[in-house]
C-alpha atoms as a PDB file:
ATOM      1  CA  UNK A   1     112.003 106.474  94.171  1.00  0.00           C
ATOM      2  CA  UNK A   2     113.431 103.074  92.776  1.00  0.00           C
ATOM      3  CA  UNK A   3     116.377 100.964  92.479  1.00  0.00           C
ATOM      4  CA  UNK A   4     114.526  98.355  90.579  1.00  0.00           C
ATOM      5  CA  UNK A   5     115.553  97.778  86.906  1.00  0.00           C
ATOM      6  CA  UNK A   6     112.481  97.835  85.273  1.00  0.00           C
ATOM      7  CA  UNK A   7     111.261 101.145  87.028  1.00  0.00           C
ATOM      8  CA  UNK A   8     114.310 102.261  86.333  1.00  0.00           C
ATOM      9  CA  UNK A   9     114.033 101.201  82.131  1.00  0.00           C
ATOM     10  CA  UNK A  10     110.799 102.843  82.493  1.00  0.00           C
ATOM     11  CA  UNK A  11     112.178 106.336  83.537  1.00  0.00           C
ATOM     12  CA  UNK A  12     114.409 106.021  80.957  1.00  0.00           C
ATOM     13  CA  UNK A  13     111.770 105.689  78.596  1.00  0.00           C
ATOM     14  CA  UNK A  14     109.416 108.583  80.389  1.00  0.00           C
ATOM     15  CA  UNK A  15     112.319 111.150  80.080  1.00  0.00           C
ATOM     16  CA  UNK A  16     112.929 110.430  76.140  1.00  0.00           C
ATOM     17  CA  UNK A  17     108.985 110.774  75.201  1.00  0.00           C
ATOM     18  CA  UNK A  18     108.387 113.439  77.490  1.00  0.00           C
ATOM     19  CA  UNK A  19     109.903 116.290  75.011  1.00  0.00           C
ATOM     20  CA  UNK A  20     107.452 114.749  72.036  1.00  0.00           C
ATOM     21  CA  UNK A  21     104.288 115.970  73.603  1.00  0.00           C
ATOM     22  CA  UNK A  22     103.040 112.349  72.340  1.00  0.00           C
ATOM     23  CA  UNK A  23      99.712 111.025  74.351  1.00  0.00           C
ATOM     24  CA  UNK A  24     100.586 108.093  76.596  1.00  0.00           C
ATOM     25  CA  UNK A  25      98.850 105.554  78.306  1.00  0.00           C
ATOM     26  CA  UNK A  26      99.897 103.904  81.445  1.00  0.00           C
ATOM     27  CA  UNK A  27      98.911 100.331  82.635  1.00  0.00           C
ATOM     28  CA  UNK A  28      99.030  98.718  85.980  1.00  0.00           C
ATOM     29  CA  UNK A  29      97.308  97.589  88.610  1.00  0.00           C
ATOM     30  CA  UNK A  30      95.384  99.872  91.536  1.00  0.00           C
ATOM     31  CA  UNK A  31      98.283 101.491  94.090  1.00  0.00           C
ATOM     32  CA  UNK A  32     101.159 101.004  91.724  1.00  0.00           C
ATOM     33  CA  UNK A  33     101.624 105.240  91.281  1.00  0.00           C
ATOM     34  CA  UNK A  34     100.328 105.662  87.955  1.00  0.00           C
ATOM     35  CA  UNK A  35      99.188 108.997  88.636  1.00  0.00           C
ATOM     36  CA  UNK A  36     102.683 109.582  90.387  1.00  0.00           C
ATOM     37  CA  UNK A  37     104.194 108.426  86.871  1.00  0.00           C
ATOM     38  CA  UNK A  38     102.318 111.025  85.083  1.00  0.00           C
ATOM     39  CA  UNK A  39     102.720 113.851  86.863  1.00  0.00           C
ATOM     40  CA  UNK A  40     106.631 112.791  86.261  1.00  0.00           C
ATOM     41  CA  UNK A  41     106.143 112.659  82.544  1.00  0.00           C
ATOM     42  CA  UNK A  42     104.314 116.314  82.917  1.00  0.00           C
ATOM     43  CA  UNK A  43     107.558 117.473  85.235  1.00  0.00           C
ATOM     44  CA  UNK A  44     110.247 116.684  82.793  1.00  0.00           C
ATOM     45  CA  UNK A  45     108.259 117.744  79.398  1.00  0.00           C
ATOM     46  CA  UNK A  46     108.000 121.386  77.661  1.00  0.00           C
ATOM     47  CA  UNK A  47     104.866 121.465  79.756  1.00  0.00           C
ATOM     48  CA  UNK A  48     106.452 121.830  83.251  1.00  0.00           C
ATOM     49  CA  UNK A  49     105.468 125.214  84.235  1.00  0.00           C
ATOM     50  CA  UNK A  50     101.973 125.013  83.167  1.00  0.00           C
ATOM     51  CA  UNK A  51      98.783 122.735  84.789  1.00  0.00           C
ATOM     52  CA  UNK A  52      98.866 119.026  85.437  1.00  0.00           C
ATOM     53  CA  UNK A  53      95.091 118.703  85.732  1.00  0.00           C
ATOM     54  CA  UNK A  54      93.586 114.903  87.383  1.00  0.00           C
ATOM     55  CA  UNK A  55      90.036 113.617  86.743  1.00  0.00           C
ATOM     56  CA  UNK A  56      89.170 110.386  87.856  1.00  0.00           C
ATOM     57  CA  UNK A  57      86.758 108.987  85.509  1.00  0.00           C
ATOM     58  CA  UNK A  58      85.421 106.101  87.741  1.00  0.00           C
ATOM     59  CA  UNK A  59      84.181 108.855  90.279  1.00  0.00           C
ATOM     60  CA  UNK A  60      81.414 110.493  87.459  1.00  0.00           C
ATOM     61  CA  UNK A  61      78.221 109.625  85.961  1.00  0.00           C
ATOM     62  CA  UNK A  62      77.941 109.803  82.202  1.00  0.00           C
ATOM     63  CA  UNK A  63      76.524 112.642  82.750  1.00  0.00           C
ATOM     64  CA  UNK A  64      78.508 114.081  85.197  1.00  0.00           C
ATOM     65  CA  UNK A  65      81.399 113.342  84.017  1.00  0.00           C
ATOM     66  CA  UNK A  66      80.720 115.050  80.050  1.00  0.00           C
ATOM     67  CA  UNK A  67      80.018 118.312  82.552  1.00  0.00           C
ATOM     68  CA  UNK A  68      83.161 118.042  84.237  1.00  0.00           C
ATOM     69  CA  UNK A  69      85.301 117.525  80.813  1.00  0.00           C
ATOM     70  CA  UNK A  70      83.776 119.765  78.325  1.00  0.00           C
ATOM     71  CA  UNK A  71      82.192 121.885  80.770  1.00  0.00           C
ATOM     72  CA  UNK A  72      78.421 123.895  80.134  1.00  0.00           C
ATOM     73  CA  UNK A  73      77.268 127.219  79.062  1.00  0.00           C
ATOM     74  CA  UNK A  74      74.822 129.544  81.491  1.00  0.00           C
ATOM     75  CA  UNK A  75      71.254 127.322  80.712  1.00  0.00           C
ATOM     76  CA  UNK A  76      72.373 124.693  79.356  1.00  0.00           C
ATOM     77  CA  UNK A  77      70.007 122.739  81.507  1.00  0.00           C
ATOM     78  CA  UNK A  78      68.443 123.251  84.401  1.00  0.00           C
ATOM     79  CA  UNK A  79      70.684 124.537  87.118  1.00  0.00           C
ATOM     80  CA  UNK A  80      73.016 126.192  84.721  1.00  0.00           C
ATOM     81  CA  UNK A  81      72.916 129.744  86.644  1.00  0.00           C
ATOM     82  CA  UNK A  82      76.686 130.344  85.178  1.00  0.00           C
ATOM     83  CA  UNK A  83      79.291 129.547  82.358  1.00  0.00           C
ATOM     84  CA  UNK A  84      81.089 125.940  83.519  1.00  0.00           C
ATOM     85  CA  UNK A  85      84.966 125.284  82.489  1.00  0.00           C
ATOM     86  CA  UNK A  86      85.921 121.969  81.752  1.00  0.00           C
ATOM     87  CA  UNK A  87      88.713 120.177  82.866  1.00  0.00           C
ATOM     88  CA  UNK A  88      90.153 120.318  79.242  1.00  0.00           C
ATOM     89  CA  UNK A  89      89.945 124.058  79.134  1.00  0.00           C
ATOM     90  CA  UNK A  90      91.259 123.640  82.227  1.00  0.00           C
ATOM     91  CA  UNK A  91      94.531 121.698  81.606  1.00  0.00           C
ATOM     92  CA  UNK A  92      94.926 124.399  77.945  1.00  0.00           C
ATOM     93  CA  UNK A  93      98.791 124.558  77.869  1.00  0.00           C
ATOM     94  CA  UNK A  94      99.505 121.631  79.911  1.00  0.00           C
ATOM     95  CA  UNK A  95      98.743 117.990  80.922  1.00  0.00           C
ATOM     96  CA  UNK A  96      95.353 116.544  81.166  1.00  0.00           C
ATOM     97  CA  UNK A  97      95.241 112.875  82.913  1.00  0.00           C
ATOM     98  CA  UNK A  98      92.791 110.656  82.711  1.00  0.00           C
ATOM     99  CA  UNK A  99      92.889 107.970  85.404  1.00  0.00           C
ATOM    100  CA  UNK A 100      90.650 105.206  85.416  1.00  0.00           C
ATOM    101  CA  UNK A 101      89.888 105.812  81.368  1.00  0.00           C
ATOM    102  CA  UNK A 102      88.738 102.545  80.888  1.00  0.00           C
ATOM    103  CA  UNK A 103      85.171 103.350  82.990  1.00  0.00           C
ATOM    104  CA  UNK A 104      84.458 105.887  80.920  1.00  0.00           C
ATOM    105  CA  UNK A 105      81.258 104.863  78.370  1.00  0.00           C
ATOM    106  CA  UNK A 106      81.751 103.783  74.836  1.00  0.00           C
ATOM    107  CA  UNK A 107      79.714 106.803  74.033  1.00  0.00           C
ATOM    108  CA  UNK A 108      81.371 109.343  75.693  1.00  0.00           C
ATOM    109  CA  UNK A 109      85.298 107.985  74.343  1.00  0.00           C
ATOM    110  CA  UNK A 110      84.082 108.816  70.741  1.00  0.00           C
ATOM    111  CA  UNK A 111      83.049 112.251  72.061  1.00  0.00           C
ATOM    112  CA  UNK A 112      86.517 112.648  73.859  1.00  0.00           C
ATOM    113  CA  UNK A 113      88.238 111.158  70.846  1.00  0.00           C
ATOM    114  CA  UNK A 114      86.880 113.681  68.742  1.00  0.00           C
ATOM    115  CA  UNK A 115      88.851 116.679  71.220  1.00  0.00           C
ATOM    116  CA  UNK A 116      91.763 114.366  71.200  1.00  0.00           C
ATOM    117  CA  UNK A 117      91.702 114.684  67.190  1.00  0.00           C
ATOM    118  CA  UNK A 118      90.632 117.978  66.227  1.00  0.00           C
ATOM    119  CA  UNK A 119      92.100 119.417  69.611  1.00  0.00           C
ATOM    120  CA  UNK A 120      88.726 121.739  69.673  1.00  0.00           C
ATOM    121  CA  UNK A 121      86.480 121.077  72.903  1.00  0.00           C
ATOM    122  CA  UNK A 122      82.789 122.906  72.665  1.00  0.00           C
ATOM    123  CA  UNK A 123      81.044 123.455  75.588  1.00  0.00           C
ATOM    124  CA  UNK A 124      77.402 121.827  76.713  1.00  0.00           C
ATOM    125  CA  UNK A 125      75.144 124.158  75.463  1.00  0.00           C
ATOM    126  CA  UNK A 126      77.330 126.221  73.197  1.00  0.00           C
ATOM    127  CA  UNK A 127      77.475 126.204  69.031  1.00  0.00           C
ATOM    128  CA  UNK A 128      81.309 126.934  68.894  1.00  0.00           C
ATOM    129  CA  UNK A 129      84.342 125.119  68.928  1.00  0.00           C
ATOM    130  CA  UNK A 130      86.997 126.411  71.159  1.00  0.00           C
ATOM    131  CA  UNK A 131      90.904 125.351  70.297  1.00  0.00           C
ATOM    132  CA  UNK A 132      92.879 123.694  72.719  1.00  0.00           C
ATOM    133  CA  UNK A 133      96.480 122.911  73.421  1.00  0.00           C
ATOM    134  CA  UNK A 134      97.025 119.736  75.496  1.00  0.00           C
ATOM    135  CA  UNK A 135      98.685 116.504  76.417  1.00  0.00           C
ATOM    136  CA  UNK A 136      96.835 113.567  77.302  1.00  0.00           C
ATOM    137  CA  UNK A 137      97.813 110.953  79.544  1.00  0.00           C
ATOM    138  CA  UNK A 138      95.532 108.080  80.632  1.00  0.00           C
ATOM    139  CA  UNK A 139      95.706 104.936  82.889  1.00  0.00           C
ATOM    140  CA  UNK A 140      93.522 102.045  83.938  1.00  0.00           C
ATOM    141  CA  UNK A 141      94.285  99.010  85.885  1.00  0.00           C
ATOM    142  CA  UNK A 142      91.989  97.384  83.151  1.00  0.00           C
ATOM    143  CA  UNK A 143      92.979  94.408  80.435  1.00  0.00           C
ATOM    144  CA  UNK A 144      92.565  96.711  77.534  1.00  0.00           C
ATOM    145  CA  UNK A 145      92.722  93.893  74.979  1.00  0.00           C
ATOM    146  CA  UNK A 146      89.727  92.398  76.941  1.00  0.00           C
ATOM    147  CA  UNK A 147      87.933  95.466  77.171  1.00  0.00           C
ATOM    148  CA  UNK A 148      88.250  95.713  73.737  1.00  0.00           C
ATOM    149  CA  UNK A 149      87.372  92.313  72.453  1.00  0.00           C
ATOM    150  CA  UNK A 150      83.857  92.979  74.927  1.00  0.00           C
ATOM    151  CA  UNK A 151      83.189  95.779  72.729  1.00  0.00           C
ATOM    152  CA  UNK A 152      83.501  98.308  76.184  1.00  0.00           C
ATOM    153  CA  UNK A 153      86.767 100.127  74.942  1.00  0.00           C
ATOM    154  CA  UNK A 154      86.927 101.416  71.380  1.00  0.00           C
ATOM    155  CA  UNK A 155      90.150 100.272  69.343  1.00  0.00           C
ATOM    156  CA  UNK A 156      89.967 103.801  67.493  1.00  0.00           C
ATOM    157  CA  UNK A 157      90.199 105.935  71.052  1.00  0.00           C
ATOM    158  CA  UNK A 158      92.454 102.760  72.485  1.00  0.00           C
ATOM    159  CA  UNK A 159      95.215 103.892  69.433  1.00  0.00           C
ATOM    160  CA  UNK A 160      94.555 107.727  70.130  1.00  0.00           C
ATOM    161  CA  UNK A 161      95.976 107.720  73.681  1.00  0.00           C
ATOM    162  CA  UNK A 162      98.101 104.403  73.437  1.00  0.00           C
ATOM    163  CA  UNK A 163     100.925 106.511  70.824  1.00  0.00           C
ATOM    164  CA  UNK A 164     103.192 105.291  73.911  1.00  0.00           C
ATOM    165  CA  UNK A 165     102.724 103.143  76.570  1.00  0.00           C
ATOM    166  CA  UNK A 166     103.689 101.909  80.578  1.00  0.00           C
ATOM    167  CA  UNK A 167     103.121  99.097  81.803  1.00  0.00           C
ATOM    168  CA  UNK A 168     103.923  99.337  85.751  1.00  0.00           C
ATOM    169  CA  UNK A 169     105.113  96.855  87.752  1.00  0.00           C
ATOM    170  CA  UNK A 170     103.290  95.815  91.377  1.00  0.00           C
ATOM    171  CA  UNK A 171     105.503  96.217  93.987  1.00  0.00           C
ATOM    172  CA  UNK A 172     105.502  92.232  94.493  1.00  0.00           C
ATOM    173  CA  UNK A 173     107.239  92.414  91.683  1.00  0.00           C
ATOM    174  CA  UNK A 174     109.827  94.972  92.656  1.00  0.00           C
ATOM    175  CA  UNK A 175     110.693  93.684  96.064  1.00  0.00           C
ATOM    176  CA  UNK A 176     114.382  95.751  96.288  1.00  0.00           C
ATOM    177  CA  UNK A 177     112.546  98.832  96.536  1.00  0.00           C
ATOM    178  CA  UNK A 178     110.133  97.988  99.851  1.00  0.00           C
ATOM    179  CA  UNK A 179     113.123  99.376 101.973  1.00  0.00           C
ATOM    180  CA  UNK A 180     113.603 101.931 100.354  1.00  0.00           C
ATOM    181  CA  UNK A 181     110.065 103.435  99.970  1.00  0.00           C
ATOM    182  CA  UNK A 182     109.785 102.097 103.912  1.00  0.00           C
ATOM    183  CA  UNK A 183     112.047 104.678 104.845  1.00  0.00           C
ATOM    184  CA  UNK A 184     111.736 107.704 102.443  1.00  0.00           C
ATOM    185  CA  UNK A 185     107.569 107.232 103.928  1.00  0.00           C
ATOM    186  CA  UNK A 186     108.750 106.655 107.606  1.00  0.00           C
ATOM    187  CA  UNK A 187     110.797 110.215 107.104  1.00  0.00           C
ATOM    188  CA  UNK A 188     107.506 111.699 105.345  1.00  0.00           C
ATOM    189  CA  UNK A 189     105.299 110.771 108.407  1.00  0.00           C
ATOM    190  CA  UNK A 190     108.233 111.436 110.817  1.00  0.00           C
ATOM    191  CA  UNK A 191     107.924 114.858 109.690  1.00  0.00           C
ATOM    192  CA  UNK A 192     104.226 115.100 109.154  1.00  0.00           C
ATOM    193  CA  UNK A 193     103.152 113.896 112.597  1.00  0.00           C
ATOM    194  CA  UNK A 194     106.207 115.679 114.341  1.00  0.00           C
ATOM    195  CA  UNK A 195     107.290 112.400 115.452  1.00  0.00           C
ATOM    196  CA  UNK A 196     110.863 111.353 116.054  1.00  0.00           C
ATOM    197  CA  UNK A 197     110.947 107.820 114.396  1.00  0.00           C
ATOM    198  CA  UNK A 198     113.944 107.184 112.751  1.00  0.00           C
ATOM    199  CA  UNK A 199     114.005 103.127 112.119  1.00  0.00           C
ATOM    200  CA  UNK A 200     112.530 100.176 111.289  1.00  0.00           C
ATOM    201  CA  UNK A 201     113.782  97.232 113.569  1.00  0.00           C
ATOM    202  CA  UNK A 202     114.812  94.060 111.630  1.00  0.00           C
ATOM    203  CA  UNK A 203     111.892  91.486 112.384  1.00  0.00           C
ATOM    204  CA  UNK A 204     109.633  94.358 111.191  1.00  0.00           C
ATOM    205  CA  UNK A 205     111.644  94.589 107.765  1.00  0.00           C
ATOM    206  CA  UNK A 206     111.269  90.946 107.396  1.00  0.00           C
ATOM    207  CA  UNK A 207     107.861  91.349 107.818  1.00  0.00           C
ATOM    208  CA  UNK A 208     107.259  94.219 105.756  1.00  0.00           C
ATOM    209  CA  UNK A 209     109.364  92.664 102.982  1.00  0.00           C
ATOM    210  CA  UNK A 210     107.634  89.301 102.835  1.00  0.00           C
ATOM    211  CA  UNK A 211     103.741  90.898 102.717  1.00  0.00           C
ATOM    212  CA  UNK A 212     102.262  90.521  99.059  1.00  0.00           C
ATOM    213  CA  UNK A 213     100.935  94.313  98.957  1.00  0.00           C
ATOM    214  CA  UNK A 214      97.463  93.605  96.689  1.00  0.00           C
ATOM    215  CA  UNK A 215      97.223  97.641  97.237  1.00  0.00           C
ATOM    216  CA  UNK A 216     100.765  97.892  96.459  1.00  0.00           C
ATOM    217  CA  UNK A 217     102.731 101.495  96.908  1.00  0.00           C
ATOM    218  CA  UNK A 218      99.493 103.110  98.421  1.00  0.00           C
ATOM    219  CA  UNK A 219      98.980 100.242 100.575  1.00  0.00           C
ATOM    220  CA  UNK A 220     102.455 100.429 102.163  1.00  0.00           C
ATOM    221  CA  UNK A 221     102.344 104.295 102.541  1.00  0.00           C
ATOM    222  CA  UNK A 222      99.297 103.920 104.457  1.00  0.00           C
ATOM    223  CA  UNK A 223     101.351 100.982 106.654  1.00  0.00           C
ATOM    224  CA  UNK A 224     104.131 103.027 107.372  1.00  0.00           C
ATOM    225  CA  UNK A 225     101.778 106.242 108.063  1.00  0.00           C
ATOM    226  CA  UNK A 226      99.841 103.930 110.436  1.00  0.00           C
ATOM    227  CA  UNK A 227     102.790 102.242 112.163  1.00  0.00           C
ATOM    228  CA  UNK A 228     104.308 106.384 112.911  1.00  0.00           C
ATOM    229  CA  UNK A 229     100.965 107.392 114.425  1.00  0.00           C
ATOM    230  CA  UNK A 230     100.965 104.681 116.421  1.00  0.00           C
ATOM    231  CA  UNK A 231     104.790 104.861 118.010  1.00  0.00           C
ATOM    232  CA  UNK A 232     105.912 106.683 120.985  1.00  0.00           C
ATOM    233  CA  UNK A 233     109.303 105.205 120.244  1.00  0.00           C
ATOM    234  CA  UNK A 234     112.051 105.946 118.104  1.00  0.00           C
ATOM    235  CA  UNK A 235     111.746 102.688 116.723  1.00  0.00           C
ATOM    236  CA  UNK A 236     108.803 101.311 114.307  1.00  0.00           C
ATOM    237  CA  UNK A 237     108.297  97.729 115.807  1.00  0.00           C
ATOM    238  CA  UNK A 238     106.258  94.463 114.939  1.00  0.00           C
ATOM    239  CA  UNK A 239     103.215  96.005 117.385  1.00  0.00           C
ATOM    240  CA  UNK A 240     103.053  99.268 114.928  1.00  0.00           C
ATOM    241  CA  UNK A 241     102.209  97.190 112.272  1.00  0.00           C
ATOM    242  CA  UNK A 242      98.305  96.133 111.174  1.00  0.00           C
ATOM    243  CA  UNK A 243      97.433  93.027 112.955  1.00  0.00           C
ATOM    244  CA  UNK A 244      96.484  90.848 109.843  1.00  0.00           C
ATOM    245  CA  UNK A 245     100.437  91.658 108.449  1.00  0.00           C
ATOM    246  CA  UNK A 246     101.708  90.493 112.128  1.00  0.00           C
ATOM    247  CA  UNK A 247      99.385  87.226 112.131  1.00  0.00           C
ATOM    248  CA  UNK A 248      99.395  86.331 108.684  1.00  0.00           C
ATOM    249  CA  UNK A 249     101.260  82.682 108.584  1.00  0.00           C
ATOM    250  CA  UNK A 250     104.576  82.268 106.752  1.00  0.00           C
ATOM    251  CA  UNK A 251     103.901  80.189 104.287  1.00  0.00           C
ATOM    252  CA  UNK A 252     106.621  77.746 102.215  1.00  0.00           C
ATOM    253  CA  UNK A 253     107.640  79.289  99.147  1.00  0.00           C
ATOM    254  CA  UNK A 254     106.986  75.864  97.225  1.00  0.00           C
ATOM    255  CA  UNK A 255     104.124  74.244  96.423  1.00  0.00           C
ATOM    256  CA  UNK A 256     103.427  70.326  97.310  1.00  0.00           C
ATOM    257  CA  UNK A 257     104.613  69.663  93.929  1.00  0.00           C
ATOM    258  CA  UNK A 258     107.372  71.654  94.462  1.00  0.00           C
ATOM    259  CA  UNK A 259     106.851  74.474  91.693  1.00  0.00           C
ATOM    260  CA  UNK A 260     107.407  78.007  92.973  1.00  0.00           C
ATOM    261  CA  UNK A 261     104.055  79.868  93.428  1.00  0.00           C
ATOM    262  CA  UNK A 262     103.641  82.349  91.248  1.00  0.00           C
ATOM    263  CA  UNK A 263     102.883  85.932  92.028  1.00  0.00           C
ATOM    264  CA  UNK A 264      98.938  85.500  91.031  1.00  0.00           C
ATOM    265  CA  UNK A 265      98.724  82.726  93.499  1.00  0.00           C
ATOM    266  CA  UNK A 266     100.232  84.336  96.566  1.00  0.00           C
ATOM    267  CA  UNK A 267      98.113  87.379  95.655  1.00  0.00           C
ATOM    268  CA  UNK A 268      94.334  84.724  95.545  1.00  0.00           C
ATOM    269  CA  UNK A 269      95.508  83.078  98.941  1.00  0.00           C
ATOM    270  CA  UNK A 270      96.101  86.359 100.716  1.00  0.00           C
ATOM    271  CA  UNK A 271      92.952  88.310  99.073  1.00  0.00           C
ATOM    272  CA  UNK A 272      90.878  84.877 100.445  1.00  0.00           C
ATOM    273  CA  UNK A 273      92.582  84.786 103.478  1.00  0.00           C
ATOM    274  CA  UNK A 274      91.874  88.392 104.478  1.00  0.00           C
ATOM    275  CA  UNK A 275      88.603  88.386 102.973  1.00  0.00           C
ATOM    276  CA  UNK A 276      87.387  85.400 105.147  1.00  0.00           C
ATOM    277  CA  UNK A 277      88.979  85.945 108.469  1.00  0.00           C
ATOM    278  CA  UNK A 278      89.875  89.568 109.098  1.00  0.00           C
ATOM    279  CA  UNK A 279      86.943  91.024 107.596  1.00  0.00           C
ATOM    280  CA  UNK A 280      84.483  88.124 108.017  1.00  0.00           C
ATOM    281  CA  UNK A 281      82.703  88.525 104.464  1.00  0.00           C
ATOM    282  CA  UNK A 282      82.451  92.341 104.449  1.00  0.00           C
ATOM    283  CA  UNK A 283      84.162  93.731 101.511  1.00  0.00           C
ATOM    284  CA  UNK A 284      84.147  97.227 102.630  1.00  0.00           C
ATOM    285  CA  UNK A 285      86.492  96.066 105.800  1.00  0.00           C
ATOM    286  CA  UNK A 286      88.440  93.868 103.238  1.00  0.00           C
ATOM    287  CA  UNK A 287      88.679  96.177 100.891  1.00  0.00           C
ATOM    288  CA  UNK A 288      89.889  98.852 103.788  1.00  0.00           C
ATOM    289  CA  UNK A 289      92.675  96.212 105.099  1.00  0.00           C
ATOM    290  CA  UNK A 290      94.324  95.612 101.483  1.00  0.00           C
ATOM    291  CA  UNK A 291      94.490  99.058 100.778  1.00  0.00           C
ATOM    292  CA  UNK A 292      92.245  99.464  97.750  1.00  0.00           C
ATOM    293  CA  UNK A 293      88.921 100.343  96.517  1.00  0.00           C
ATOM    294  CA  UNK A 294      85.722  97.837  96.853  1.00  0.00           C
ATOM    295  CA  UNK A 295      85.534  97.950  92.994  1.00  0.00           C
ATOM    296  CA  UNK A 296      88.987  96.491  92.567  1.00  0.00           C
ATOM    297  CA  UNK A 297      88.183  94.039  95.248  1.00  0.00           C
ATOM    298  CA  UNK A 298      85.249  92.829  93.560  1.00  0.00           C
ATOM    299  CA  UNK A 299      87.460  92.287  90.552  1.00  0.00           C
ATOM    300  CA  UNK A 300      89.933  90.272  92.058  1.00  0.00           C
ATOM    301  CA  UNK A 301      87.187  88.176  94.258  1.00  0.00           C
ATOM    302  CA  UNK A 302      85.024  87.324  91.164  1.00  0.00           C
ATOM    303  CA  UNK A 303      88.543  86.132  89.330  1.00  0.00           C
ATOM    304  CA  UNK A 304      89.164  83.928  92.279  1.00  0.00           C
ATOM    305  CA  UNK A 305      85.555  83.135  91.984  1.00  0.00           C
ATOM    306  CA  UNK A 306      84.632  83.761  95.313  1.00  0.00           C
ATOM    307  CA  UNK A 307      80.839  85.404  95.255  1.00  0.00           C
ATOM    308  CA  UNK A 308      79.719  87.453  98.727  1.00  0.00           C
ATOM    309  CA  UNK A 309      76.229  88.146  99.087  1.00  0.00           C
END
């Protein structure tokens, strides 16, 4: 759901590769709807009517996560009672997506890179091959071209799934859309919770459309879903709204030297700002607030160099 142009370019661009069955990779930071994007990509392909299958990769062990892809014969180790499936038997027929790609081990990319290649997958514990038909997606909200020039992402699995490529925009960057997605999740939650809210007064637009989102899409479905629960009007209001968005200070839109701020910079002050004096130093409250996960907290607070015990 967009009326921005780039989203809009990059729609475009989904519906033309989707027939080609190519692999794809999609780029962008935590909350932006990369999964969302693929499962469009799956929607409009030849692949529509069979599986979109979703592993995360960041949520495995090395270990853990080679079961869950390839899967284990009956005694392949200890616990093995029973043939395992894979995810990528699985997904056979369909769409496989990989989210989060870039946490997966050096180790275990070659051994995925190898499916990806000979489109074979064999089983832990097993001698034989089996042949699989799938499409691979993958996304991280990882520099790539960093990850690869530290030697944790290899260039020869980085070309396998990267035949085409998304980058997609935060929604600071796509401001046009925050009414839009306000309402089509305000009409979602309406539903959900049986509720009969039907707007969004003006001073809450303004402050809805002025908040940087650091958890983007996901963090202002979560807003909206909050602010519905917590009506017994018709009418989502300033009060409905998480305390730190209702307190946080307007700030100019220049800086002393009277340069815009850029996007990055608005992002550090409000991470800080959150950081220090909602959640007092705890980065599982902070992290809770912005509307992502601690590990992309951490990220952000060691690139604005701020170190919690």
């Amino acid at each position: 759901m967009t009326r921005d142009p780039e989203m809009l370019r990059l729609i475009d661009m989904a519906r033309q590769i989707a027939p080609t069955d190519c692999n794809v990779l999609i780029t962008g930071s935590s909350g932006v709807g990369k999964e969302l994007f693929a499962r469009f990509i799956h929607d409009v392909s030849s692949r529509r009517d069979r599986l979109f299958v979703a592993i995360n990769c960041a949520a495995f062990n090395e270990a853990l996560l080679e079961n869950e892809l390839f899967g284990h014969a009956r005694g392949a180790f200890t616990g093995a009672v029973s043939d395992h499936r894979g995810v990528i038997e699985s997904a056979h027929s369909g769409t496989l997506f990989l989210d989060e790609v870039a946490e997966m081990s050096p180790a275990m990319q070659v051994k995925l890179l190898r499916v990806i290649q000979e489109r074979e997958v064999r089983r832990l514990g097993e001698n034989a091959d089996r042949k699989i038909d799938l499409r691979f997606i993958a996304a991280t909200n990882r520099n790539l071209a960093d990850e690869m020039r530290l030697e944790r992402f290899r260039r020869d699995f980085y070309y396998r799934i990267n035949v085409a490529s998304f980058e997609l925009p935060s929604l600071a960057q796509r401001q046009g859309d925050i009414p839009l997605l306000c309402h089509y999740f305000l009409r979602h939650f309406s539903e959900r919770f049986h509720r009969q809210v039907t707007e969004i007064a003006a001073e809450t637009m303004e402050l809805l459309r002025h908040y940087p989102y650091p958890g983007n899409v996901r963090e202002l479905r979560n807003i909206i879903e909050r602010g519905v629960a917590m009506t017994k009007e018709a009418v989502l209001r300033p009060e409905h709204l998480p305390e730190h968005i209702r307190e946080l200070p307007m700030h100019s839109t220049h800086r002393q030297d009277g340069r815009l701020y850029t996007l990055e910079e608005r992002e550090k002050e409000y991470v800080l700002w959150v950081f220090k004096n909602e959640a007092h130093g705890n980065q599982t409250v902070a992290a809770r607030i912005l509307g992502i996960d601690r590990v992309s907290l951490w990220r952000k607070l060691r690139k604005y160099q701020e170190h919690p015990g």
